[in-house]
Protein backbone atom coordinates (compact mmCIF):
# COMPACT_ATOMS: atom_id res chain seq x y z
CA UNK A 1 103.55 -106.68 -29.58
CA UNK A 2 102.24 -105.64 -26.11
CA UNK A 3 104.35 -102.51 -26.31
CA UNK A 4 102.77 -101.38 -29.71
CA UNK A 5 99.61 -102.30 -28.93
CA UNK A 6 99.96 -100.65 -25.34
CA UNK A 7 100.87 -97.17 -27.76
CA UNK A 8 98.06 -97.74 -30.00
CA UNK A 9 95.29 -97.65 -26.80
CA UNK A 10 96.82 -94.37 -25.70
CA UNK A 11 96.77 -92.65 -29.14
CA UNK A 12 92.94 -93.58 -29.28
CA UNK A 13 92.82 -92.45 -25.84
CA UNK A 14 94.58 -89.13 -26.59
CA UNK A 15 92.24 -88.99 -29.81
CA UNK A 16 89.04 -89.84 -27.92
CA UNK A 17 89.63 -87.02 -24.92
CA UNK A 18 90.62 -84.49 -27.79
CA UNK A 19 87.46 -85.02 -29.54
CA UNK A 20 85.91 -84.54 -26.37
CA UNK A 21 87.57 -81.30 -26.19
CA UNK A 22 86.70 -80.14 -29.01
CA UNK A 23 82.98 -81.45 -28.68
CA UNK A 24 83.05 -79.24 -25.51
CA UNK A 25 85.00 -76.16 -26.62
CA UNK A 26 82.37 -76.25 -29.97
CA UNK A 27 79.10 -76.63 -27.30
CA UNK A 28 80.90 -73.65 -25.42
CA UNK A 29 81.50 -72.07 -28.34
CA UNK A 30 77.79 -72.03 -29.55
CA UNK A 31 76.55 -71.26 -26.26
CA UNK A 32 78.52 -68.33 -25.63
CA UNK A 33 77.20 -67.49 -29.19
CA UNK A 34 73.88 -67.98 -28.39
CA UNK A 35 74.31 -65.97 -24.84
CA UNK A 36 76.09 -63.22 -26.67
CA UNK A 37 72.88 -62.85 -29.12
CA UNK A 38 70.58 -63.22 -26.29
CA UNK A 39 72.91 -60.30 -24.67
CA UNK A 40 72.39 -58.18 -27.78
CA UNK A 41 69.23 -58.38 -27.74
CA UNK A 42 68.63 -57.43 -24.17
CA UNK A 43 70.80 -54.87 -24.75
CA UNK A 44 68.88 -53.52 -27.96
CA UNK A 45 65.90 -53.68 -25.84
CA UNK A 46 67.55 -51.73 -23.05
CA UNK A 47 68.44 -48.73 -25.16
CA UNK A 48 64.92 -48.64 -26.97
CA UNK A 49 63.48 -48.73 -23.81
CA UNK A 50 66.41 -45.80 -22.38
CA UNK A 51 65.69 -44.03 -25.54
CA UNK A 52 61.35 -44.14 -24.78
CA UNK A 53 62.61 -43.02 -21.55
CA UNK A 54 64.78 -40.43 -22.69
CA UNK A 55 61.65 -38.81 -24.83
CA UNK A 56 58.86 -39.68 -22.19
CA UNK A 57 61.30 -37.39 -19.51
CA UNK A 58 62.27 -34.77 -22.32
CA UNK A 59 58.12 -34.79 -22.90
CA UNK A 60 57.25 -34.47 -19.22
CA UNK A 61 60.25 -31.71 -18.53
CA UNK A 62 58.22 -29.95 -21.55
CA UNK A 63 54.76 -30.64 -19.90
CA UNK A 64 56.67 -29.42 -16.95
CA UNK A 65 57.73 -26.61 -18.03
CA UNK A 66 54.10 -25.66 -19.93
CA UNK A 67 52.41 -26.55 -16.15
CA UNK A 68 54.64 -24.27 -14.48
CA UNK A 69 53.63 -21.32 -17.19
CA UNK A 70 50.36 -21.66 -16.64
CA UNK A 71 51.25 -21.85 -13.20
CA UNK A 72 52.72 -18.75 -12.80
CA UNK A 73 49.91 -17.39 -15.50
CA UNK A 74 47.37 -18.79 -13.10
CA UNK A 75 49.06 -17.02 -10.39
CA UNK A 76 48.96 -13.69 -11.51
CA UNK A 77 45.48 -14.12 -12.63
CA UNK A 78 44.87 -15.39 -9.21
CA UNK A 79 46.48 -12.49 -7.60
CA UNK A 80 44.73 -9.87 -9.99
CA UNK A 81 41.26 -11.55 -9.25
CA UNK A 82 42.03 -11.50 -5.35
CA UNK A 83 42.94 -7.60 -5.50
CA UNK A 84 39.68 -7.21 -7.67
CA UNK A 85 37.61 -9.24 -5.21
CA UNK A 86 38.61 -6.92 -2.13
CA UNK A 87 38.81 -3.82 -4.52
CA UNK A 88 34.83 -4.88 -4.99
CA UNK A 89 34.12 -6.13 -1.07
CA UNK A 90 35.10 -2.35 0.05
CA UNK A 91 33.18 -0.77 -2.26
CA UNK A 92 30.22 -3.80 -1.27
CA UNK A 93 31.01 -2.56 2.50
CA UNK A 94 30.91 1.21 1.46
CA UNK A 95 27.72 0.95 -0.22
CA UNK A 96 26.26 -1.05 2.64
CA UNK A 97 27.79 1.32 5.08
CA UNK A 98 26.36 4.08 3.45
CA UNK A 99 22.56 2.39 2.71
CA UNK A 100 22.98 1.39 6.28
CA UNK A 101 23.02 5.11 7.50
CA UNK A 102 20.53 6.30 4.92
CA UNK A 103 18.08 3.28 6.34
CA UNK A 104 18.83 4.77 9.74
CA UNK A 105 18.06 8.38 8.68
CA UNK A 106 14.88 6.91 6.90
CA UNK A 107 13.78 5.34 9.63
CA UNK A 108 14.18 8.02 12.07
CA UNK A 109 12.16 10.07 9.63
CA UNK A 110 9.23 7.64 9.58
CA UNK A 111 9.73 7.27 13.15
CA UNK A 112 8.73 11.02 13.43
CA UNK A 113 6.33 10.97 11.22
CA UNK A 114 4.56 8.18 12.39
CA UNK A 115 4.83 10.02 15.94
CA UNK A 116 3.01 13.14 14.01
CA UNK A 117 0.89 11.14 12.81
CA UNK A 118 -0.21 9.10 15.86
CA UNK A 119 -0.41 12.46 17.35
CA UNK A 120 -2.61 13.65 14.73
CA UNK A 121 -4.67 10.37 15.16
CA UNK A 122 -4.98 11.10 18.72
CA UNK A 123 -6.10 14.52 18.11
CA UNK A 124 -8.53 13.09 15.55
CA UNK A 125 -10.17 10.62 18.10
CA UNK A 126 -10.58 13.24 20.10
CA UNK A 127 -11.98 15.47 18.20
CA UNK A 128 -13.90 12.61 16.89
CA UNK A 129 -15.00 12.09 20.60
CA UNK A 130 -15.56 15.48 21.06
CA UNK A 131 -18.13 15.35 18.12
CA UNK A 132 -20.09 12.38 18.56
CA UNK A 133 -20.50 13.67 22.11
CA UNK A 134 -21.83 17.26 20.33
CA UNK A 135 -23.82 15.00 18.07
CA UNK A 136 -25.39 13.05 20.80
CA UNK A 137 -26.16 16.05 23.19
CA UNK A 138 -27.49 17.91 20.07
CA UNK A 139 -30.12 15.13 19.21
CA UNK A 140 -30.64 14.67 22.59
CA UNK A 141 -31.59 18.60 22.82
CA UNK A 142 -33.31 17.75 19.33
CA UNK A 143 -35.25 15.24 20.77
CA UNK A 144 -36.27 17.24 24.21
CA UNK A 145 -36.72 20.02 21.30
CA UNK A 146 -39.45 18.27 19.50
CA UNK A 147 -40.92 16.69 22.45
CA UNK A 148 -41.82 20.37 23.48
CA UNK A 149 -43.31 21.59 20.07
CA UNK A 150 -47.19 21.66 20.72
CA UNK A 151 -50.04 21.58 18.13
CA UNK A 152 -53.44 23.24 18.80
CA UNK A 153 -56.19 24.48 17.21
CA UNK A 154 -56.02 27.85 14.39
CA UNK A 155 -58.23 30.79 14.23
CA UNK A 156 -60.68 28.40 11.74
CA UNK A 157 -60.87 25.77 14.57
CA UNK A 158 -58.84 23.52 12.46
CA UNK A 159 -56.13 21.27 14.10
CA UNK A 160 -52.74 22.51 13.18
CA UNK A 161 -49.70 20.78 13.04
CA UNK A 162 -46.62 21.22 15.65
CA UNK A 163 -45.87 25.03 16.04
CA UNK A 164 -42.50 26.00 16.39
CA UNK A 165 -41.51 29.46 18.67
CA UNK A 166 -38.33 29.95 17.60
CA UNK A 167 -35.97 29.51 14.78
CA UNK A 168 -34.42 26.48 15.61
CA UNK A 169 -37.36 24.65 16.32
CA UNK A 170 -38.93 25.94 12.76
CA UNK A 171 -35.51 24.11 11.19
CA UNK A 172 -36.82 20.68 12.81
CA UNK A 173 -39.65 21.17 11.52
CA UNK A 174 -38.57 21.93 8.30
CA UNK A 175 -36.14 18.70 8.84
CA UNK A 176 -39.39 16.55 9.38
CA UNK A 177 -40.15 17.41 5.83
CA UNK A 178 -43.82 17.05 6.15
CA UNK A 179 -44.84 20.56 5.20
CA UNK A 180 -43.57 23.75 3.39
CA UNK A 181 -41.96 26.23 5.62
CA UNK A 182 -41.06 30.18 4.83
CA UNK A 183 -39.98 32.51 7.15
CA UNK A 184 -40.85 36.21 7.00
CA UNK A 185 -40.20 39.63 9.37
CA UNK A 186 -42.43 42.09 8.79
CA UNK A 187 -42.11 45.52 9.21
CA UNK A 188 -45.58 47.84 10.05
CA UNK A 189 -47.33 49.47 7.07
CA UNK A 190 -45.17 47.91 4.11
CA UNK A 191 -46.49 44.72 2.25
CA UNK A 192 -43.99 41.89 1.65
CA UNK A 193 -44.70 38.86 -0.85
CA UNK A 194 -44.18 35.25 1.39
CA UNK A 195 -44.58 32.01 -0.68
CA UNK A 196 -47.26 32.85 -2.80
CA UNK A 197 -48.94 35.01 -0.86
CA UNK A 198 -48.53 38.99 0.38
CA UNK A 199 -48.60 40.15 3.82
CA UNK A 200 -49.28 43.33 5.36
CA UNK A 201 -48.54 44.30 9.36
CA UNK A 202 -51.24 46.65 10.98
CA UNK A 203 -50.57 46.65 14.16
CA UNK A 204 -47.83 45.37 16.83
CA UNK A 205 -48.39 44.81 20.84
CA UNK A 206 -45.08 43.45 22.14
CA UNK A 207 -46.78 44.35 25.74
CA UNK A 208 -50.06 42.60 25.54
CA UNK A 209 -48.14 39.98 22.65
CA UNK A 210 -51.10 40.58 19.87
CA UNK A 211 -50.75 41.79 16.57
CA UNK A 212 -52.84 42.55 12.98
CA UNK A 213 -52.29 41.98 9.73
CA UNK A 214 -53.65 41.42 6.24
CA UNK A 215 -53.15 38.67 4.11
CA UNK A 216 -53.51 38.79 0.23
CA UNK A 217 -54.42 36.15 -1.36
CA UNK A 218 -56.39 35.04 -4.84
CA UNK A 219 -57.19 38.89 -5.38
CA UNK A 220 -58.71 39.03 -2.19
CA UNK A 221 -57.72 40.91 0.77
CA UNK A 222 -57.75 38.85 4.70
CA UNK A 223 -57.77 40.82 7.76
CA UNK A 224 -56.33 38.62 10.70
CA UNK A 225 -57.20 41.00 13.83
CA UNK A 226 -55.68 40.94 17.35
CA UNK A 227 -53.88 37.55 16.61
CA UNK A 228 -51.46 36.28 20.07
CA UNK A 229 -47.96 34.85 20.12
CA UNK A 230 -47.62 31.96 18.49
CA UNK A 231 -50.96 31.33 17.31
CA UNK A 232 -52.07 29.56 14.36
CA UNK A 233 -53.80 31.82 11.62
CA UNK A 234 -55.43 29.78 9.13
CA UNK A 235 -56.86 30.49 5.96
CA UNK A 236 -57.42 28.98 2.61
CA UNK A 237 -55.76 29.81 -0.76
CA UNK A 238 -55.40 29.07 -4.03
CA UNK A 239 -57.76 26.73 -6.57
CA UNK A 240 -57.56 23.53 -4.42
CA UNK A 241 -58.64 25.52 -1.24
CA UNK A 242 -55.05 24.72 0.17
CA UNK A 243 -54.88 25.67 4.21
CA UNK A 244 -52.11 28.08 5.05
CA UNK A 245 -50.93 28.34 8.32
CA UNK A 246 -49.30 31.43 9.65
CA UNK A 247 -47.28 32.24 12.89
CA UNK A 248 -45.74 34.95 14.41
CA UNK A 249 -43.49 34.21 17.34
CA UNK A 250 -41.94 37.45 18.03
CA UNK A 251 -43.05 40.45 18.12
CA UNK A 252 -41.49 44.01 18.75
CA UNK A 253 -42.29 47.25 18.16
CA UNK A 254 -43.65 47.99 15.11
CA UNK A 255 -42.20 44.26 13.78
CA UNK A 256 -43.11 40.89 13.73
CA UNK A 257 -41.45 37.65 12.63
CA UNK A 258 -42.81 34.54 12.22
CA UNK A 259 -43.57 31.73 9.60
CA UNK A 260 -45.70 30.53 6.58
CA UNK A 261 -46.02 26.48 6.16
CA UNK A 262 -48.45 25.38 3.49
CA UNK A 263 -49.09 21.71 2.50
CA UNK A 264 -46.07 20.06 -0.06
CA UNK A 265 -48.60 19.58 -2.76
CA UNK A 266 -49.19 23.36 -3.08
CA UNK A 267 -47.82 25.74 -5.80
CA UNK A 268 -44.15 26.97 -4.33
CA UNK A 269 -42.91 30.12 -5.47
CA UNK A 270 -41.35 31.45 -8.16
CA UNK A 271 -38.61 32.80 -5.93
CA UNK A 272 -38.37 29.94 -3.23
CA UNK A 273 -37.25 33.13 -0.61
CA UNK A 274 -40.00 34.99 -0.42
């Protein structure tokens, strides 16, 4: 009885560490299982992500390959634009080598004529000085001129005005602009027509300085008789009894010259030179 029970506690034994076993070997079973699926689907993800890998390289090597075109496109362009840009810098250079020279040659030109000119300029202001010293000597002379003019008394007894002896004191005179003035030369026996009246020389002294004449005027015949140099022969004319004033200041031989100056109001003649 002890023997068979002592054989039936190691068959439950036996059966209790089998079933342990086999608990264990199932557990290991399932868990390698569930590692194995687990390791499938690692791997699955692996080669979905080697494959995205495989296509993102294959895309870049194309993008590579597209980069390095335009690359070598850029290049060229590159090297074309360079030659272009110092292809256009000489001919920049050229140009400003040549504008250069033709400023140079421009300004040497001005240069000379502004020399001319600021020779010319000095000449002017000289000549410039030159006349404004001739104008200030001549109106000085103008003035001494006209300081020696004298008035005096005519024939009639009538206060004349300035009398001039000369020709160049008879164009002050006429410059004053208060009377008339006509110049005449008369030649012995022939009658000559002076402003609106005719003369007529009788007689010339140069030696003694006297002279006669006649003056016609209004129909009417005036006999001015052993008149001097520079005298003033008066006589009246016309409807408004204008005074005339005559005056010979040179006299020659058979020849007298002189002036007529009448008042502006009276009649002028039809021809202003006689």
């Amino acid at each position: 009885m002890d023997e068979g029970s002592e054989v039936h506690g190691e068959q439950r034994s036996f059966s209790g560490i089998f079933f342990g076993l086999l608990v264990l070997a199932g557990l290991a079973a399932a868990g390698g299982l569930i590692w194995s699926y687990s390791l499938n689907n690692r791997l699955a993800r692996a080669e979905t992500e080697l494959l995205q890998a495989q296509q993102e390289r294959n895309q870049l090597a194309s993008e590579l390959r597209e980069t390095n075109a335009k690359l070598k496109i850029t290049s060229d362009s590159v090297g074309l634009t360079q030659r272009q840009l110092e292809a256009r810098a000489q001919e920049l250079m050229r140009r400003q080598d040549q504008d250069a020279k033709r400023l140079e040659s421009e300004q040497a030109a001005t240069k000379q004529q502004i020399g001319a000119v600021s020779s010319d300029v000095s000449h002017v202001k000289t000549d410039v000085g030159s006349v404004k010293t001739d104008v200030a000597q001549t109106k000085t002379e103008l003035q001494n001129t006209e300081a020696q003019l004298q008035s005096m008394k005519g024939d009639l007894g009538i206060q004349s005005g300035l009398i001039a002896k000369n020709h160049d004191e008879l164009e002050i005179l006429k410059h004053k602009g208060d009377r008339n003035y006509y110049e005449f030369t008369l030649h012995k026996g022939q009658r000559q027509a002076v402003s609106t009246v005719a003369l007529e020389l009788r007689k010339a002294d140069p030696k003694h300085s006297r002279y006669t004449l006649n003056v016609y005027a209004d129909d009417k015949k005036i006999e001015k008789k052993d008149r001097g140099l520079n005298e003033p022969v008066q006589f009246y004319t016309g409807k408004d009894n204008y005074l005339y004033e005559l005056v010979v200041n040179n006299i020659s031989k058979n020849e007298v010259q002189g002036y007529i100056s009448t008042p502006k109001s009276a009649p002028v003649p039809v021809n202003p030179g006689h």
